[in-house]
Protein backbone atom coordinates (compact mmCIF):
# COMPACT_ATOMS: atom_id res chain seq x y z
CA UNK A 1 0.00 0.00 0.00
CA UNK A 2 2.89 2.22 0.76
CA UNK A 3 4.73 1.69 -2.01
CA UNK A 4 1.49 2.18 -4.54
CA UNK A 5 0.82 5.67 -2.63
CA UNK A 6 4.96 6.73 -3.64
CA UNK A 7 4.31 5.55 -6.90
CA UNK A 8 1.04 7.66 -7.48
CA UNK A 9 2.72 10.52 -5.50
CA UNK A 10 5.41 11.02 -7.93
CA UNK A 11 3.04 10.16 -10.79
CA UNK A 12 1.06 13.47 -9.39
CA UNK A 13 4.33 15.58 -8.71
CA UNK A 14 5.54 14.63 -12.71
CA UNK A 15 2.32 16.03 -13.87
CA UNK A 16 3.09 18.83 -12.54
CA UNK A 17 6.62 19.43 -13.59
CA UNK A 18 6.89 17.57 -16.97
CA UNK A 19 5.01 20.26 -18.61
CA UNK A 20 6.95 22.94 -16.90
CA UNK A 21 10.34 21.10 -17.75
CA UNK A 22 9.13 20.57 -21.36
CA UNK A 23 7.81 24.68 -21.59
CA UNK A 24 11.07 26.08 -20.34
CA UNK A 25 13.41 23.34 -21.87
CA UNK A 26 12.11 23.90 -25.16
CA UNK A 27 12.30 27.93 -24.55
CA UNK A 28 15.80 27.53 -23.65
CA UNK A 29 16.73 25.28 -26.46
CA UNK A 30 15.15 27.76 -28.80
CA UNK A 31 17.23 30.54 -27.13
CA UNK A 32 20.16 28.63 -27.61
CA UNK A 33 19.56 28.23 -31.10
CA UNK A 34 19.06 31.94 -31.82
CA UNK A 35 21.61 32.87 -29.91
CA UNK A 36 24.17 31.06 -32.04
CA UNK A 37 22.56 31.42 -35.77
CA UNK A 38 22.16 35.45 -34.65
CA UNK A 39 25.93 35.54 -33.71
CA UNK A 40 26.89 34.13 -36.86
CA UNK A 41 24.51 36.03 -38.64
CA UNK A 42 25.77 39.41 -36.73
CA UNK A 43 29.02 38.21 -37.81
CA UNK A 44 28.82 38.06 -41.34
CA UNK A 45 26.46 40.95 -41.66
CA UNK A 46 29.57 42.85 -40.43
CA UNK A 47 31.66 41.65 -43.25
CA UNK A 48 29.46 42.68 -45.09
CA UNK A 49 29.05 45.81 -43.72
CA UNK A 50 33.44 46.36 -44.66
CA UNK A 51 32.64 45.16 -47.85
CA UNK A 52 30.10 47.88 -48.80
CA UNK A 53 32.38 50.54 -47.30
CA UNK A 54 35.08 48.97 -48.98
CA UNK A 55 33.48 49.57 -52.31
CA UNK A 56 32.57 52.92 -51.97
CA UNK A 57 35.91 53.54 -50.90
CA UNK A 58 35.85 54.49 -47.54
CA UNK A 59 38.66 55.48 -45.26
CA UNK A 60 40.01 52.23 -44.00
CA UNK A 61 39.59 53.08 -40.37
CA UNK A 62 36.40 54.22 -41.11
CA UNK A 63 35.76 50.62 -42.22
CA UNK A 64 37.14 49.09 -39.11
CA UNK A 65 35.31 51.39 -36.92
CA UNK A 66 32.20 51.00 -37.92
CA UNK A 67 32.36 47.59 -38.68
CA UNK A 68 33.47 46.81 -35.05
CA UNK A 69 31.01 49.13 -33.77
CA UNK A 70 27.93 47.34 -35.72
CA UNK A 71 29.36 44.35 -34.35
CA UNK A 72 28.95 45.02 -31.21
CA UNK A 73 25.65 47.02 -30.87
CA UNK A 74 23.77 44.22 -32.50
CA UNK A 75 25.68 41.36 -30.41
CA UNK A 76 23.93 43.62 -27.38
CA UNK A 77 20.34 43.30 -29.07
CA UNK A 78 20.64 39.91 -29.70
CA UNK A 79 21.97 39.05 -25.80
CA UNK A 80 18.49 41.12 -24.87
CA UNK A 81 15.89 39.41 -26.93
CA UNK A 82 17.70 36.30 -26.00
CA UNK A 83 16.88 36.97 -22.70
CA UNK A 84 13.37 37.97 -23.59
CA UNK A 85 12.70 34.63 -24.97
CA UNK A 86 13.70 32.52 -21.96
CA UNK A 87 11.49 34.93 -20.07
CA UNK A 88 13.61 36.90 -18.22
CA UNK A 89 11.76 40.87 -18.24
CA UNK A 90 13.92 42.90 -20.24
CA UNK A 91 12.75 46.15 -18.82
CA UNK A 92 14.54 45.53 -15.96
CA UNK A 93 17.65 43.41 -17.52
CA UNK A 94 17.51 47.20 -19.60
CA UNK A 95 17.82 49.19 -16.68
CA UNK A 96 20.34 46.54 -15.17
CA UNK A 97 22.58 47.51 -18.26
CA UNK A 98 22.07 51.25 -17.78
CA UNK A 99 22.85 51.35 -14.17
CA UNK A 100 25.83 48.77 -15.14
CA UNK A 101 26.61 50.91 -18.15
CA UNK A 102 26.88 53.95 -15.91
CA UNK A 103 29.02 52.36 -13.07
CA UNK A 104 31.71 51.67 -16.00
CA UNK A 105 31.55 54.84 -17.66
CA UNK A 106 32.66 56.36 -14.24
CA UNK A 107 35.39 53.79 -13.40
CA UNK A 108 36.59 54.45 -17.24
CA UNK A 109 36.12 58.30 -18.42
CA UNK A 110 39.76 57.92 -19.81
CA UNK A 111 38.41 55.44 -22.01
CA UNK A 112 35.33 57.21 -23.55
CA UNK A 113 37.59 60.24 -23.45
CA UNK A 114 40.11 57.62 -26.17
CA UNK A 115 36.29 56.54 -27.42
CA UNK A 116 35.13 60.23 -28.39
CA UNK A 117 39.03 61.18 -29.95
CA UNK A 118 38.29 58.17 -31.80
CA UNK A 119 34.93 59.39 -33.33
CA UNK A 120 36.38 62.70 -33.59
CA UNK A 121 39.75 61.66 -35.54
CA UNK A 122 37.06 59.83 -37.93
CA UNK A 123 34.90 63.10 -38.45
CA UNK A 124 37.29 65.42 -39.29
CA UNK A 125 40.30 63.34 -40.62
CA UNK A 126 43.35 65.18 -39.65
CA UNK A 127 45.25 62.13 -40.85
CA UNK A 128 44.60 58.60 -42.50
CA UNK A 129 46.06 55.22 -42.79
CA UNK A 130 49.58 55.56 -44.08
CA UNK A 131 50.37 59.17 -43.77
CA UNK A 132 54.12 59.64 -41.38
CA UNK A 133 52.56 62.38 -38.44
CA UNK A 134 54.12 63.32 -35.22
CA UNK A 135 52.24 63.52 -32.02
CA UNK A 136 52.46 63.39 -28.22
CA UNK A 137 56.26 62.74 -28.64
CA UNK A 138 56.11 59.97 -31.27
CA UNK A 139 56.34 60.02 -34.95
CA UNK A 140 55.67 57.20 -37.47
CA UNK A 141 53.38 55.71 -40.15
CA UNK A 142 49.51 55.43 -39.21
CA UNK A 143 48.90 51.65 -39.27
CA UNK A 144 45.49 51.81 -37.82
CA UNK A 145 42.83 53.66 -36.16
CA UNK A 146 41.13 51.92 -33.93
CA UNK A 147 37.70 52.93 -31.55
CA UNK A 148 40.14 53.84 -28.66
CA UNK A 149 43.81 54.01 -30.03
CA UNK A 150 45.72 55.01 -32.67
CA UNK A 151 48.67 52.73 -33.76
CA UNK A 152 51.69 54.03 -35.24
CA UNK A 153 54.90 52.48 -36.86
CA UNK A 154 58.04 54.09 -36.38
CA UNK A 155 60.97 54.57 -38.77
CA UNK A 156 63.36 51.68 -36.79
CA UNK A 157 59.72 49.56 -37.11
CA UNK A 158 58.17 49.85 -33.98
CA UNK A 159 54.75 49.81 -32.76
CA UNK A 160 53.74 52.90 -30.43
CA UNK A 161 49.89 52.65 -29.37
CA UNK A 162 49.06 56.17 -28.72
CA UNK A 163 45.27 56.74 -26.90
CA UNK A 164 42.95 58.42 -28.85
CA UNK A 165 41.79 60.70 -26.50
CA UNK A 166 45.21 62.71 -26.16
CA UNK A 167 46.09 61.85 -29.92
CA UNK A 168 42.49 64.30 -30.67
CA UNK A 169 43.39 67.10 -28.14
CA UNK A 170 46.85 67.66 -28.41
CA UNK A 171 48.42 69.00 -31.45
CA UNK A 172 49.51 66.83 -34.99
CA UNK A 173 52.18 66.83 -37.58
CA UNK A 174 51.01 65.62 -40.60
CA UNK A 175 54.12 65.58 -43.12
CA UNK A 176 52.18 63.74 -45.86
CA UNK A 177 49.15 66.24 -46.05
CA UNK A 178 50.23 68.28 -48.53
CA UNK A 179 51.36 66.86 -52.33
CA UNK A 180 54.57 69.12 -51.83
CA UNK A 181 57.25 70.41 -49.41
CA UNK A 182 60.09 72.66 -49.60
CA UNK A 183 63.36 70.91 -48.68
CA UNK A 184 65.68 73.57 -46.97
CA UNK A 185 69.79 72.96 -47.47
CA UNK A 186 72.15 75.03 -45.30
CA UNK A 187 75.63 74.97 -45.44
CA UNK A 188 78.17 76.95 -44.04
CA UNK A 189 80.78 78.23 -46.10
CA UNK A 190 84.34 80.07 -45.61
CA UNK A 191 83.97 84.40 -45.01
CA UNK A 192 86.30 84.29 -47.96
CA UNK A 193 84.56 82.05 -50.38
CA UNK A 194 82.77 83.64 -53.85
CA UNK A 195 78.91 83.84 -52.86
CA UNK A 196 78.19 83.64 -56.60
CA UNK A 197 80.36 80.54 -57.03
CA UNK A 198 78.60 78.77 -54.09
CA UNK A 199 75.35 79.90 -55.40
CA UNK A 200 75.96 78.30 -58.74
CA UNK A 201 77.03 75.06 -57.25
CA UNK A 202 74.01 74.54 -55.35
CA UNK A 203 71.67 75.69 -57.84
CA UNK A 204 73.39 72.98 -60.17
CA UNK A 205 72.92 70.14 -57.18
CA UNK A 206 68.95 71.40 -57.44
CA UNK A 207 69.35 70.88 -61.31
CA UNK A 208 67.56 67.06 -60.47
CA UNK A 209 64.79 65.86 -61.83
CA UNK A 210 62.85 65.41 -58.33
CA UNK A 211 62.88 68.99 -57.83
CA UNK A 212 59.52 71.07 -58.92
CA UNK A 213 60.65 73.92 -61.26
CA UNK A 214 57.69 75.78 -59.66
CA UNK A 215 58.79 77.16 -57.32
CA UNK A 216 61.77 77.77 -58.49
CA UNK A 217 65.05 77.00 -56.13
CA UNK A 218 66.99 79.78 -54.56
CA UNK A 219 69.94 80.11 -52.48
CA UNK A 220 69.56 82.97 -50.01
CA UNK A 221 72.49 84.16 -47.32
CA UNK A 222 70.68 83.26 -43.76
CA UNK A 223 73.47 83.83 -41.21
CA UNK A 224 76.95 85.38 -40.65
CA UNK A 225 77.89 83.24 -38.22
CA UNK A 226 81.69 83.30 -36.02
CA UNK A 227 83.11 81.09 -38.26
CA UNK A 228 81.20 80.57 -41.55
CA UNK A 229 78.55 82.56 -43.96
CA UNK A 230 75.78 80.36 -44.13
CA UNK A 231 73.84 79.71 -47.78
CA UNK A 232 70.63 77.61 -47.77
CA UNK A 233 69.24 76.22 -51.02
CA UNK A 234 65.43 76.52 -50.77
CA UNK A 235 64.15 73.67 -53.40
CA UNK A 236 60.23 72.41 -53.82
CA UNK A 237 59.73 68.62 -54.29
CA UNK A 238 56.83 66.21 -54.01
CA UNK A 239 56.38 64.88 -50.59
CA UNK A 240 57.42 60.98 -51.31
CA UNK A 241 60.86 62.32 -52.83
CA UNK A 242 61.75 64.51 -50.02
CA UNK A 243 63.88 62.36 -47.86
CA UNK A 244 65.72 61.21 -51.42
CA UNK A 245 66.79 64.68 -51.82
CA UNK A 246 67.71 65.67 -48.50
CA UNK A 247 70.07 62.63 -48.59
CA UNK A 248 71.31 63.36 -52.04
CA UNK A 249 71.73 66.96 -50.88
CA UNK A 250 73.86 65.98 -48.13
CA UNK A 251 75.87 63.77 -49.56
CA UNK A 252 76.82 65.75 -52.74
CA UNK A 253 78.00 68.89 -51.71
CA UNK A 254 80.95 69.26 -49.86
CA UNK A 255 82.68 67.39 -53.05
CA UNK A 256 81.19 69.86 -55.24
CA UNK A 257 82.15 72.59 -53.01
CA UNK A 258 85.37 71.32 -52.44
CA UNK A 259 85.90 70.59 -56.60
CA UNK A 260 85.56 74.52 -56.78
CA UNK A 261 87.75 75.65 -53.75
CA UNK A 262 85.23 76.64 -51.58
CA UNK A 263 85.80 75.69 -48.22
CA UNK A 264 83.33 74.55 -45.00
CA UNK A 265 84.92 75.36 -42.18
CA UNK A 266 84.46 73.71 -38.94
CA UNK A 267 83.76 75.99 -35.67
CA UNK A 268 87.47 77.21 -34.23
CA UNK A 269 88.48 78.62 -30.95
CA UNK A 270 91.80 80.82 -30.28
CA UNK A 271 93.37 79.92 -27.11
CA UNK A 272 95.67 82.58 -25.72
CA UNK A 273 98.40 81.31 -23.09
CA UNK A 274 99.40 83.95 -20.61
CA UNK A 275 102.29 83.38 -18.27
CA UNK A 276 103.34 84.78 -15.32
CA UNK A 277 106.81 85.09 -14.92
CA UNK A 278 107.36 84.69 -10.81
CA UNK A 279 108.93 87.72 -9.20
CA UNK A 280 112.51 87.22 -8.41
């Protein structure tokens, strides 16, 4: 008798929880489902996403940012109306992520500082990917712009990470904003050297085919310094060739200064000895 009133005990109790086990299971399983086919969807409705911007040529960190950005704000729908489907009220799971949302943004108002540079530096482009700049103490090649840093490459190849929050507030260098620059040569030259002659040898170094004949070059006396006159060839020259002609610059003159007797003197000092001859 005992065992007969376990047996139609439990058979009670099952009724009971079968169906509840079978309502939520399945609810679950279904939330499960979505939450995995919506991630991968999500994921390659991002691709997509860089695709289209791709196409229309967008900047390529204005690819990446909003590509990462979609990717996100939809992953944080889907997590909701996951959550909605088990049952769970998402009014307050909302609220949950505001009041969570607002703790973080005070423990990390450097990072939505780097966030907002981020957004800014995308707006208003003061560089792109692959232009040499100098900032906050650092120079190199933009490799990327990302939602809260900027990478750079230096010229010895390394990778400086620079926060996007000072990179947007402090001031930038861009060397490859403009098609042209104006490569400026000085050289210092002997007090009794011929002006002309040294004028004619470095116009005839700017006779190259890198340098712009508009504007023309110049050589202009800048300085009479203590130990030299010093002449600086002023030449234009598209903005990939001026490290080429810098170098070439460099590297060329003293021989053709030296080929026409014009000497560079090196800074001298005159040491007078005086000695005192001891009283006898």
């Amino acid at each position: 008798m005992d065992l007969n009133a376990e047996v139609d005990q439990l058979i009670k109790t099952s009724q009971s929880w079968v169906p509840m086990i079978m309502e939520y299971g399945s609810r679950v399983l279904l939330a499960l489902i979505t939450l995995a086919v919506g991630w991968w969807l999500i994921n390659r409705l991002t691709v997509k996403i860089g695709q289209l911007l791709a196409l229309r040529k967008a900047d390529l960190a204005l690819q990446g940012f909003i590509s990462s950005l979609a990717n996100i704000i939809l992953k944080i729908l889907l997590i909701v109306s996951v959550a909605s489907m088990i049952g769970i009220q998402t009014t307050s799971f909302v609220a949950a992520i505001g009041a969570a949302g607002l703790a973080i943004g005070l423990a990390l108002q450097g990072s939505l500082a780097n966030f907002a540079g981020g957004v800014l530096i995308l707006l208003f482009r003061p560089f792109k990917i692959g232009d040499w700049i100098e900032a906050q103490g650092v120079s190199g090649t933009v490799d990327s712009i990302q939602i809260f840093h900027t990478v750079l490459r230096t010229g010895d190849n390394k990778t400086v990470i620079v926060p996007n929050g000072n990179l947007s507030n402090g001031i930038i260098t861009n060397y490859n904003r403009q098609p042209t620059r104006k490569v400026v040569f000085d050289v210092g030259v002997d007090y009794e050297a011929d002006l002309q002659k040294v004028r004619e040898v470095l116009l005839a170094l700017a006779d190259d085919p890198r340098v712009l004949k508009e504007p023309a070059p110049v050589v202009v006396v800048t300085t009479l310094g203590e130990s030299s006159i010093t002449m600086s060839l002023r030449v234009w020259v598209n903005t990939p060739d001026y490290w080429d002609v810098l170098f070439m610059l460099n590297e060329h003159s003293r021989d053709r200064l030296k080929a026409e007797g014009v000497d560079i003197p090196f800074p001298q000092r005159v040491v007078r000895v005086v000695q005192e001859v001891a009283a006898q």
